[in-house]
C-alpha atoms as a PDB file:
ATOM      1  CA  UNK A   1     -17.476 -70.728  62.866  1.00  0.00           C
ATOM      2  CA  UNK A   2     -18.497 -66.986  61.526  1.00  0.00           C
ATOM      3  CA  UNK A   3     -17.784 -64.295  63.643  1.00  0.00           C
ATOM      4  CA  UNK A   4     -21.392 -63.432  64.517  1.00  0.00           C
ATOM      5  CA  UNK A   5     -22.292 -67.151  65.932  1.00  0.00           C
ATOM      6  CA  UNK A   6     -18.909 -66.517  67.854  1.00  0.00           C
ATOM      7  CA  UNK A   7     -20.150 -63.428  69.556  1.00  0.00           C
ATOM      8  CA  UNK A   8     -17.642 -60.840  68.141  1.00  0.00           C
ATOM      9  CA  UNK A   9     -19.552 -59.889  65.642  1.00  0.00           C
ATOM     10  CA  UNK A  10     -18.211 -56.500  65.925  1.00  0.00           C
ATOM     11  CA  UNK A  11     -14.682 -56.960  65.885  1.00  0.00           C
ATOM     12  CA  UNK A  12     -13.543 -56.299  69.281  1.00  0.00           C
ATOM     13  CA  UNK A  13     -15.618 -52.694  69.403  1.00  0.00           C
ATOM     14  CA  UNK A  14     -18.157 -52.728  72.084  1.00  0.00           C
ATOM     15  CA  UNK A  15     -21.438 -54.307  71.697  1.00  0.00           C
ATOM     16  CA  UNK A  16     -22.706 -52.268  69.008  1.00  0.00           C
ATOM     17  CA  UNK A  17     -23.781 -53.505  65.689  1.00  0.00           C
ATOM     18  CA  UNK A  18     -20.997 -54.186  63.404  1.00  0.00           C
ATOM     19  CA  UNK A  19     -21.352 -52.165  60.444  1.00  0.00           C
ATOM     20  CA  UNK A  20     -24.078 -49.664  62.560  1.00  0.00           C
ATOM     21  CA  UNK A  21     -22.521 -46.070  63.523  1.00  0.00           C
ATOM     22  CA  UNK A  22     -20.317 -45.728  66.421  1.00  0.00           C
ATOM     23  CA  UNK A  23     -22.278 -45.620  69.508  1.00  0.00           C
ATOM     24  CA  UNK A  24     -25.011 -47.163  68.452  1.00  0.00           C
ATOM     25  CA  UNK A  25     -26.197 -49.288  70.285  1.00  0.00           C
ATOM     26  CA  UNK A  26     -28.096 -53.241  68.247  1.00  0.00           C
ATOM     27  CA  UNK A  27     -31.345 -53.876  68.644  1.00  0.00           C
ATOM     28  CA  UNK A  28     -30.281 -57.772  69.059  1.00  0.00           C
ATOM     29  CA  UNK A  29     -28.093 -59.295  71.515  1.00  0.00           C
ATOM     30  CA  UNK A  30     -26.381 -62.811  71.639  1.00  0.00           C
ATOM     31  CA  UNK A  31     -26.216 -65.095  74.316  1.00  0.00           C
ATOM     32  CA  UNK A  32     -22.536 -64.276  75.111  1.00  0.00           C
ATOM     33  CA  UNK A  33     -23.096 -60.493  74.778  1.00  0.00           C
ATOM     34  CA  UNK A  34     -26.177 -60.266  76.983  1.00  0.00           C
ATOM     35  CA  UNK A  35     -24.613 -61.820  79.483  1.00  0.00           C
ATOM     36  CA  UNK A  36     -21.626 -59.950  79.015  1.00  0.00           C
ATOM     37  CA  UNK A  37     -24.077 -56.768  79.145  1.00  0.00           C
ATOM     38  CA  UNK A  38     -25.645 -58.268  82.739  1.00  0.00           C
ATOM     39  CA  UNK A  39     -22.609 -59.230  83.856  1.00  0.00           C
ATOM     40  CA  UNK A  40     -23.287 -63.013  84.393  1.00  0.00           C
ATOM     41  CA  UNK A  41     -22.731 -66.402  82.713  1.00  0.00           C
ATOM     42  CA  UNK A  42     -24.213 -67.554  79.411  1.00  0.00           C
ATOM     43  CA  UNK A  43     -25.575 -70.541  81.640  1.00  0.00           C
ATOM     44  CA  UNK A  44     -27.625 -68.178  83.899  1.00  0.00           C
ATOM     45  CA  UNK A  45     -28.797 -66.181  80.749  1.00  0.00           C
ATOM     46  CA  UNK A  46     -30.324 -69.243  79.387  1.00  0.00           C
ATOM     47  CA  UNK A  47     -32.005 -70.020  82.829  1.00  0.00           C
ATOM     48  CA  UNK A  48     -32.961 -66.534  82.788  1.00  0.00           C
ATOM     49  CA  UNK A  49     -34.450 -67.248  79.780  1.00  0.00           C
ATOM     50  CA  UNK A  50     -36.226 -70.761  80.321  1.00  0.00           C
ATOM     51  CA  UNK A  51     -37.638 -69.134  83.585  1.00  0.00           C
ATOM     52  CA  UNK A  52     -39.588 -66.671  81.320  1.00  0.00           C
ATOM     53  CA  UNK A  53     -37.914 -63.686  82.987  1.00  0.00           C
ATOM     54  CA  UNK A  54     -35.996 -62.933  79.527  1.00  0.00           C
ATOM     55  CA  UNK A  55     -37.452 -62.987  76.621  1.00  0.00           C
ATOM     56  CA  UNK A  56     -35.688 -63.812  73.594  1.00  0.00           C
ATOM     57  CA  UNK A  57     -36.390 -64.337  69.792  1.00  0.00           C
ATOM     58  CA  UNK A  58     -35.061 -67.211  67.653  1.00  0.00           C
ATOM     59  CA  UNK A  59     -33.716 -66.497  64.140  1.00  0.00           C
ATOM     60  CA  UNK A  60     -33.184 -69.412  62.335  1.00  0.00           C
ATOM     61  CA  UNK A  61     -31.085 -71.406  65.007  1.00  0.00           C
ATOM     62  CA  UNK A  62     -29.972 -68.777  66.870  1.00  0.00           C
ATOM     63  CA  UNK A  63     -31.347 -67.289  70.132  1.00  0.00           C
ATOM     64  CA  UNK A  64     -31.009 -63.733  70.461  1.00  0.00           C
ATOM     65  CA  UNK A  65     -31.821 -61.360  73.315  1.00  0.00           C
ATOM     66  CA  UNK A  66     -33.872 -57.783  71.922  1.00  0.00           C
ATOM     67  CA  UNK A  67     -31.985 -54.599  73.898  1.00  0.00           C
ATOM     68  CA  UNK A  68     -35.818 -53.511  75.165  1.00  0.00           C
ATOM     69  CA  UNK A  69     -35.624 -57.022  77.203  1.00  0.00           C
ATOM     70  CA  UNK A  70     -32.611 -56.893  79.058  1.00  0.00           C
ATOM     71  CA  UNK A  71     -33.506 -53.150  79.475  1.00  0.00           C
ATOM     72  CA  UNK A  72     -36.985 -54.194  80.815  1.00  0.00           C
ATOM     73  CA  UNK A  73     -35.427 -57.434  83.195  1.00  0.00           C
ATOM     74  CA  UNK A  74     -32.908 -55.035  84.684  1.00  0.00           C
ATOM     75  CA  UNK A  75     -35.423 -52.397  85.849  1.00  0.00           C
ATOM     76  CA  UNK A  76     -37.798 -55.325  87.061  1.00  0.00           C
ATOM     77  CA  UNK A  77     -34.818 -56.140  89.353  1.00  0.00           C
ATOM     78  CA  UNK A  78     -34.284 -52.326  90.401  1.00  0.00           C
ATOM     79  CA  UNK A  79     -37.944 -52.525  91.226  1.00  0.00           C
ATOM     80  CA  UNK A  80     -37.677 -55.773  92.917  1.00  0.00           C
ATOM     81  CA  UNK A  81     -35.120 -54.090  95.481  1.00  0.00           C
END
């Protein structure tokens, strides 16, 4: 299994990209790392995202959560409060 399909794409780092600058943040998330991000399961992130309140874009096989989406479903929950 690569490294990127395994979720430590970036070596152990943070969630940044993993040849992007330090601190920087990626554009693209997956699965494990989103949920990491939100602080909840893979499971739920896939719920999350079957319930249409996360988007996410498929490359290929892969399902991958943009930044601006978790940034958006997090405030929607803030609101929501």
């Amino acid at each position: 299994m690569r490294a990127q399909e395994a979720g430590t794409s970036n070596g152990g780092r943070g969630l940044g990209p993993p040849h992007g600058e330090p601190g920087e943040a990626a554009l693209l998330y997956p699965v494990a790392d989103a949920a990491a991000l939100l602080g909840i399961g893979r499971t739920n992130v896939y719920y999350l995202m079957n319930d249409g309140k996360l988007s996410s874009v498929r490359i290929g096989s892969r399902r991958l959560i943009p930044r601006a989406a978790l940034l958006a479903f997090v405030e929607g929950l803030a609101e929501a409060s």
